[in-house]
Protein backbone atom coordinates (compact mmCIF):
# COMPACT_ATOMS: atom_id res chain seq x y z
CA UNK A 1 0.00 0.00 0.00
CA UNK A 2 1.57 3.51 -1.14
CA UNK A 3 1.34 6.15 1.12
CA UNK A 4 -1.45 8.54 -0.93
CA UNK A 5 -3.49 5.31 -0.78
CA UNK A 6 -3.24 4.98 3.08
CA UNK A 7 -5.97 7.14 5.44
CA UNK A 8 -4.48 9.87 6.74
CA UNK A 9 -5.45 8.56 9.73
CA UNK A 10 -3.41 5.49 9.10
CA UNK A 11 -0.26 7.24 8.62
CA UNK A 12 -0.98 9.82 11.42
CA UNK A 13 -1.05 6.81 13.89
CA UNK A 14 1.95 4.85 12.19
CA UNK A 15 3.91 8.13 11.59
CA UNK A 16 3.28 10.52 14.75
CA UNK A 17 5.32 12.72 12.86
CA UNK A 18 2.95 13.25 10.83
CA UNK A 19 0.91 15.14 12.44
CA UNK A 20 2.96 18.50 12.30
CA UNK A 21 2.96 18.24 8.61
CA UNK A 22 -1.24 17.67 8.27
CA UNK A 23 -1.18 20.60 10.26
CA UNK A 24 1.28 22.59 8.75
CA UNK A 25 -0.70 21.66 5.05
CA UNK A 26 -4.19 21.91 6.51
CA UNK A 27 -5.11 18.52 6.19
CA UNK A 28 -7.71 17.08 8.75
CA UNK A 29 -6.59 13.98 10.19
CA UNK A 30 -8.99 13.97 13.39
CA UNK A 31 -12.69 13.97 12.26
CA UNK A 32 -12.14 13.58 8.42
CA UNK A 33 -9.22 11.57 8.78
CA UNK A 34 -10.54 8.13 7.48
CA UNK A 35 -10.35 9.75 3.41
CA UNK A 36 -7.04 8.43 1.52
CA UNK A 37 -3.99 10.96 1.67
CA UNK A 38 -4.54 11.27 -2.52
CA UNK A 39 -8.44 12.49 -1.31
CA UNK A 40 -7.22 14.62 1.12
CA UNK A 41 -4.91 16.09 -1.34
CA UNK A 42 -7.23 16.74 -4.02
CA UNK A 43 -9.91 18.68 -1.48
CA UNK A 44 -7.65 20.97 0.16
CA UNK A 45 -5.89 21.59 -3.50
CA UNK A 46 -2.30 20.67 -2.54
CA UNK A 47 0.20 19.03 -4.66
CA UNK A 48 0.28 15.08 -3.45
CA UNK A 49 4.17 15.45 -4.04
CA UNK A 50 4.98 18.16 -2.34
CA UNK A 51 2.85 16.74 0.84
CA UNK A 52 4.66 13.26 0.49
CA UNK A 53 7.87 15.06 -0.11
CA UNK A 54 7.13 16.75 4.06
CA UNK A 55 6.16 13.67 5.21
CA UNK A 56 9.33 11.91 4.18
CA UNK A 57 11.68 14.69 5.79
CA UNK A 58 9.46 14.51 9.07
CA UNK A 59 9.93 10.98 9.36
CA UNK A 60 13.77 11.49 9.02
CA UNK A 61 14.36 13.81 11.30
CA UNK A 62 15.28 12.95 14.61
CA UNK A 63 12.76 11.55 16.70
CA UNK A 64 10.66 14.15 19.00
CA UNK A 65 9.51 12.69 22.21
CA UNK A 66 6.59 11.73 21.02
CA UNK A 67 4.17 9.51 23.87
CA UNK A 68 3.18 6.45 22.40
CA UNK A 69 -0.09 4.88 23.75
CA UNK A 70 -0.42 1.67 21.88
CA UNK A 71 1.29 -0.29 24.70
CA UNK A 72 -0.14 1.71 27.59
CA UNK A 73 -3.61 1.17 29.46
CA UNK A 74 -6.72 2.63 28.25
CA UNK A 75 -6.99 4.07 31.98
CA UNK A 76 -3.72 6.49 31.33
CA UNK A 77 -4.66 6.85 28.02
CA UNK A 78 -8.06 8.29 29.53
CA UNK A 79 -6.74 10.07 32.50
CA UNK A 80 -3.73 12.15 29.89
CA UNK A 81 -6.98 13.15 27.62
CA UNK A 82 -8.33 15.02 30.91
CA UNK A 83 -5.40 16.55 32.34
CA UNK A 84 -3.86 17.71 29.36
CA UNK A 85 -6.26 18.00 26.54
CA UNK A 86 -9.78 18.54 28.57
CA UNK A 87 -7.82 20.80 30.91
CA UNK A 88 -6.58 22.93 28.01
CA UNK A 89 -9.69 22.94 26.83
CA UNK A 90 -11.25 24.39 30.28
CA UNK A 91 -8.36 26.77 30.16
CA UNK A 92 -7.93 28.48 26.84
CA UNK A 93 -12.29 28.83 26.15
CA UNK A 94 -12.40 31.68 28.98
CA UNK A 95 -9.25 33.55 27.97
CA UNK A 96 -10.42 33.23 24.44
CA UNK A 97 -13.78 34.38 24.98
CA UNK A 98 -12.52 37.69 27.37
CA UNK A 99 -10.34 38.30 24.05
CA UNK A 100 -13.10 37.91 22.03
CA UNK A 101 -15.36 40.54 23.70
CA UNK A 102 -12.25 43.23 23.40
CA UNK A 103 -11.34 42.86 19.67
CA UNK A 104 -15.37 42.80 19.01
CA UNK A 105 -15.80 46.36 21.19
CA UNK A 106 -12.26 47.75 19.67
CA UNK A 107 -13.01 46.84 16.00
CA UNK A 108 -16.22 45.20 15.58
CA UNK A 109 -18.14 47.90 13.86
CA UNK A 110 -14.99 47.42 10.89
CA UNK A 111 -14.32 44.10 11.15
CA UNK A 112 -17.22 42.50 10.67
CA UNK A 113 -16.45 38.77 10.75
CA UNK A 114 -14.91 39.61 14.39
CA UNK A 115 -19.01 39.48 15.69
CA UNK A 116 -19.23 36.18 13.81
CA UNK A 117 -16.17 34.69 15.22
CA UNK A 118 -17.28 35.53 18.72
CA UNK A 119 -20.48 33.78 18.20
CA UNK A 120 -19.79 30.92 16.77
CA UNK A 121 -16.61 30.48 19.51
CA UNK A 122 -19.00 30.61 22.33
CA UNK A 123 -21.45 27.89 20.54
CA UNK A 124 -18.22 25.89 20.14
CA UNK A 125 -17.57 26.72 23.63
CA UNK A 126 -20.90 25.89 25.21
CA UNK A 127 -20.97 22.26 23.23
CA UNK A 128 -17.51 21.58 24.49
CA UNK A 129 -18.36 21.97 27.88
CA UNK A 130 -20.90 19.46 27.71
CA UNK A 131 -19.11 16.85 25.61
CA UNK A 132 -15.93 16.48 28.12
CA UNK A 133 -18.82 16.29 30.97
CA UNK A 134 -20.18 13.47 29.47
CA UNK A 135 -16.81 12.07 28.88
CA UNK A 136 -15.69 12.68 32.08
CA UNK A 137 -18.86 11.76 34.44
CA UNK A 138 -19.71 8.57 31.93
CA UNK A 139 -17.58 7.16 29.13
CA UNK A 140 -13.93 7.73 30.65
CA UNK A 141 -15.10 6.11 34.14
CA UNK A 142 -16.77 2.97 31.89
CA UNK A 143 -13.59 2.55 30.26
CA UNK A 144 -11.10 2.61 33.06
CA UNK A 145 -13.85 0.21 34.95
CA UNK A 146 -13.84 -2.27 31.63
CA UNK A 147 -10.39 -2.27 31.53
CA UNK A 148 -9.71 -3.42 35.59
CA UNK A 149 -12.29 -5.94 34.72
CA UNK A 150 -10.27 -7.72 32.38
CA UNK A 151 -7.02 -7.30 34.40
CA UNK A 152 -9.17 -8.96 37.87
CA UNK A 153 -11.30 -11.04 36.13
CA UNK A 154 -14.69 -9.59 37.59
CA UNK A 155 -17.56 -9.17 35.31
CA UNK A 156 -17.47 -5.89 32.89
CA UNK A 157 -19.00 -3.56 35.02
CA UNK A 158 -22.87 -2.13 33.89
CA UNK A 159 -23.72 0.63 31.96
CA UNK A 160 -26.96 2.82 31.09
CA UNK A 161 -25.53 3.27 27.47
CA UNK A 162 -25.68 -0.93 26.23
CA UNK A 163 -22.88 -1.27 24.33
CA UNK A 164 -19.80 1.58 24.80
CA UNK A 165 -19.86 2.09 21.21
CA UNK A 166 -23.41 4.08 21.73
CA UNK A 167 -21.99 6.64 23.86
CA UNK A 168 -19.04 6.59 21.37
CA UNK A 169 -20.81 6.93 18.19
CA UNK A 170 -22.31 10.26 20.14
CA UNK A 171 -18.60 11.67 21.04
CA UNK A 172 -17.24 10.78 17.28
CA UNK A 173 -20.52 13.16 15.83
CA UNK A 174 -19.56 15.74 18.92
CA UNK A 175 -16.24 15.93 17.78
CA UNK A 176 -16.97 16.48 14.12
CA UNK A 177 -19.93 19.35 14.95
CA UNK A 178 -16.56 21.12 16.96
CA UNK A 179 -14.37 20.40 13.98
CA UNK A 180 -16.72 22.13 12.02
CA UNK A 181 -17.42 24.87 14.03
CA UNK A 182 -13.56 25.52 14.35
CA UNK A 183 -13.19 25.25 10.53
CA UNK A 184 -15.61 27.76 9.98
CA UNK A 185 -13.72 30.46 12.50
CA UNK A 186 -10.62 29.63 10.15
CA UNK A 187 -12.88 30.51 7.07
CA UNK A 188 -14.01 33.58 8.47
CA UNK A 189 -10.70 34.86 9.71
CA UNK A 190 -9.18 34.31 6.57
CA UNK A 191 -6.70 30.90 8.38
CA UNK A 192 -6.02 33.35 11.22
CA UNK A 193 -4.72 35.98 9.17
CA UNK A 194 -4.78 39.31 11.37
CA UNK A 195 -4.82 42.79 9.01
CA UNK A 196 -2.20 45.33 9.04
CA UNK A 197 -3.82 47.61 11.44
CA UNK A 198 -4.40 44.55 13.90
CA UNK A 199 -3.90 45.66 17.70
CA UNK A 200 -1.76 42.79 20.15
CA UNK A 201 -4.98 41.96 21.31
CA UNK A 202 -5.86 40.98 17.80
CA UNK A 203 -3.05 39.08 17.35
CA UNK A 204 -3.33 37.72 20.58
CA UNK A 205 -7.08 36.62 19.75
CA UNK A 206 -5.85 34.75 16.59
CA UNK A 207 -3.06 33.35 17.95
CA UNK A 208 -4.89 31.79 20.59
CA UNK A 209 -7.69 30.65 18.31
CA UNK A 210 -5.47 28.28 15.80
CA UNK A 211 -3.24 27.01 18.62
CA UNK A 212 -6.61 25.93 20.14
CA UNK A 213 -7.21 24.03 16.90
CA UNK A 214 -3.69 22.56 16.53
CA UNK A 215 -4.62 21.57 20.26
CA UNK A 216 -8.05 20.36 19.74
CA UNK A 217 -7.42 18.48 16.76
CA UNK A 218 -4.72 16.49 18.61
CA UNK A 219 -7.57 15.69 21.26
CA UNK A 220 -9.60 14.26 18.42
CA UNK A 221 -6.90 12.39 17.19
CA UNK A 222 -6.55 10.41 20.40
CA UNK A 223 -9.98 9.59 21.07
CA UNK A 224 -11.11 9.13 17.80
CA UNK A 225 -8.64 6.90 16.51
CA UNK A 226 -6.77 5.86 19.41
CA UNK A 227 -8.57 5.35 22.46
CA UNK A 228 -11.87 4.49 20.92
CA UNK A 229 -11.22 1.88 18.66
CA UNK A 230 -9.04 0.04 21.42
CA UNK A 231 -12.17 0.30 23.48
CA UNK A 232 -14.51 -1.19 21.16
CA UNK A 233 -11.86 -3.66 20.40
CA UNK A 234 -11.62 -4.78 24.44
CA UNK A 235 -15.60 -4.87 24.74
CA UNK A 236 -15.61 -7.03 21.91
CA UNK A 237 -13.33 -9.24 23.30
CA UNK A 238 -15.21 -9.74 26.66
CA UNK A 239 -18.34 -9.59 25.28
């Protein structure tokens, strides 16, 4: 198999160096990530080459310290999610929103995508808040639970949801509603492009806003095709 015939979200997990190069091209390797490299290619309008050409030098360069999960349990796999990705998450939505309201009153009335950005930010904002509740209060306890039933032999423990790839099935179509919502701030602001008269709080504001993707799409990226897939796997296996 030839690499613009693999997923993306094949060579994302076999290459984790990978991942700064979708980024660095655009290429969405989270939500959409199940379409062929070639695919991917052809919808952003990038040259396959030049794409296979970065993923070759990435994958030659010396190694980054890069965590690897496959090995590890689905409990730390769970519990990095929360303090690193949720907690980001929890962190960065306030101090994006305060920056939000001060570029909308400084140039609002000029700018007028700003409004739009602010808006759809705090519906992204409000739907992430829920989805790592349910995560947290439901699916990641479930998981960590499955998992120490295999390892002590006691019955899988019970669950409101049937079978965990219910719940999951409702995470995978939360992630891709945030994915969209963050690709359509990128539209808007022009791939976080500030103007010439921006202000530091304008940079500041888009800064913020496409490390929070870079961040976010990471997040996916674990859950989607690292940690849920094992999980269905396991359930399967004790079912």
């Amino acid at each position: 198999m030839t690499p613009t015939t693999q997923t993306v979200r094949e060579i994302a997990l076999e290459q984790p160096s990978s991942i700064r190069v979708f980024e660095q091209f655009g290429i969405d390797y989270c939500c959409g990530g199940r379409k062929p490299l070639s695919e991917a290619c052809t919808a952003g309008n990038l040259e396959v080459d030049a794409v296979l050409a970065a993923l070759e030098a990435a994958a030659q360069a010396p190694a980054e310290n890069t965590e690897n999960w496959a090995g590890k349990s689905l409990g730390d796999l769970s519990s990095y999610i929360v303090a690193t990705h949720h907690a980001y998450v929890k962190r960065e939505l306030p101090r994006l929103a305060l920056l939000a309201e001060k570029v909308v009153n400084r140039h609002g009335s000029t700018k007028t995508e700003l409004p739009v950005i602010a808006a759809t930010l705090a519906q992204l904002d409000e739907e992430l808040t829920h989805h790592l509740a349910k995560e947290e209060a439901v699916l990641f306890p479930y998981i960590a639970g499955l998992e120490e039933s295999i390892v002590s032999g006691m019955p899988k423990p019970r669950s409101c949801f049937g079978t965990v790839a219910n719940p999951i099935a409702m995470m995978t179509q939360e992630h891709d509603a945030a994915g969209a919502l963050l690709a359509e701030i990128r539209n808007l602001s022009a791939n976080f492009a500030t103007p010439p008269d921006a202000c530091p709080t304008f940079h500041a504001f888009y800064d913020g806003l496409k490390e929070f993707e870079q961040d976010l799409h990471q997040h996916i990226h674990l859950e989607n095709n690292v940690l849920f897939p094992r999980v269905m796997d396991l359930e399967t296996s004790v079912a």
